[in-house]
Protein backbone atom coordinates (compact mmCIF):
# COMPACT_ATOMS: atom_id res chain seq x y z
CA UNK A 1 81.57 93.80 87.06
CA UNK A 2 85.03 92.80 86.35
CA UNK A 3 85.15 90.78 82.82
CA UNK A 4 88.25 88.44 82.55
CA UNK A 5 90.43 88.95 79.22
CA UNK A 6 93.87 88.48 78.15
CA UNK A 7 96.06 87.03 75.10
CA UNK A 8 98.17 84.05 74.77
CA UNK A 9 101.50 84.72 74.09
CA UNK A 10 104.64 81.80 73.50
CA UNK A 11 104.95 82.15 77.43
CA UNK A 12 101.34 80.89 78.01
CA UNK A 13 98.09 83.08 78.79
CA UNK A 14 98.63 86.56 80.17
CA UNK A 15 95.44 87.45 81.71
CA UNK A 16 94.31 90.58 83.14
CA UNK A 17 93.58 90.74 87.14
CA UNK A 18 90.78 92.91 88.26
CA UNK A 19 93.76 95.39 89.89
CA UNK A 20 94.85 96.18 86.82
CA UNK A 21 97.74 94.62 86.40
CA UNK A 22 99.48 91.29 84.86
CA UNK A 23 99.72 87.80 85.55
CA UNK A 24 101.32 84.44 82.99
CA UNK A 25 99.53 81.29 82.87
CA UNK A 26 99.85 78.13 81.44
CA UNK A 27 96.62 78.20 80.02
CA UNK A 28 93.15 80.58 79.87
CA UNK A 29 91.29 78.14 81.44
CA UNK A 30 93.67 78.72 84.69
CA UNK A 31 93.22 82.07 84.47
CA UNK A 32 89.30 81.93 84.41
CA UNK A 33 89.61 79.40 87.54
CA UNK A 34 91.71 82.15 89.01
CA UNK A 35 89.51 84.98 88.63
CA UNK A 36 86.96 82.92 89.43
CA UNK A 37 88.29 82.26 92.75
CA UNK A 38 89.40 85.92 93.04
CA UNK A 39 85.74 86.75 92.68
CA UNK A 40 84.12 84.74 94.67
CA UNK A 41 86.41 85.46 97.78
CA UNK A 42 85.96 89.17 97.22
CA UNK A 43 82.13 88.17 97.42
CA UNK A 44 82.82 86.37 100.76
């Protein structure tokens, strides 16, 4: 199972997609939404 993580930086919150690669945003709680919805439409 995928587990989100990532690091703020003076840009915002770059979190790590379950690809592999990057993605900047404004805040971690974003990203967790994000992945979240990532998740469950890869569930779908």
């Amino acid at each position: 199972m995928f587990r989100p993580k990532g690091y703020f930086t003076s840009n915002g919150y770059i979190g790590f997609l379950p690809d592999g690669s990057r993605m900047i945003f404004p805040t971690q709680g974003e990203y967790e939404e994000y992945i979240r919805d990532c998740s469950s439409a890869d569930a779908a």
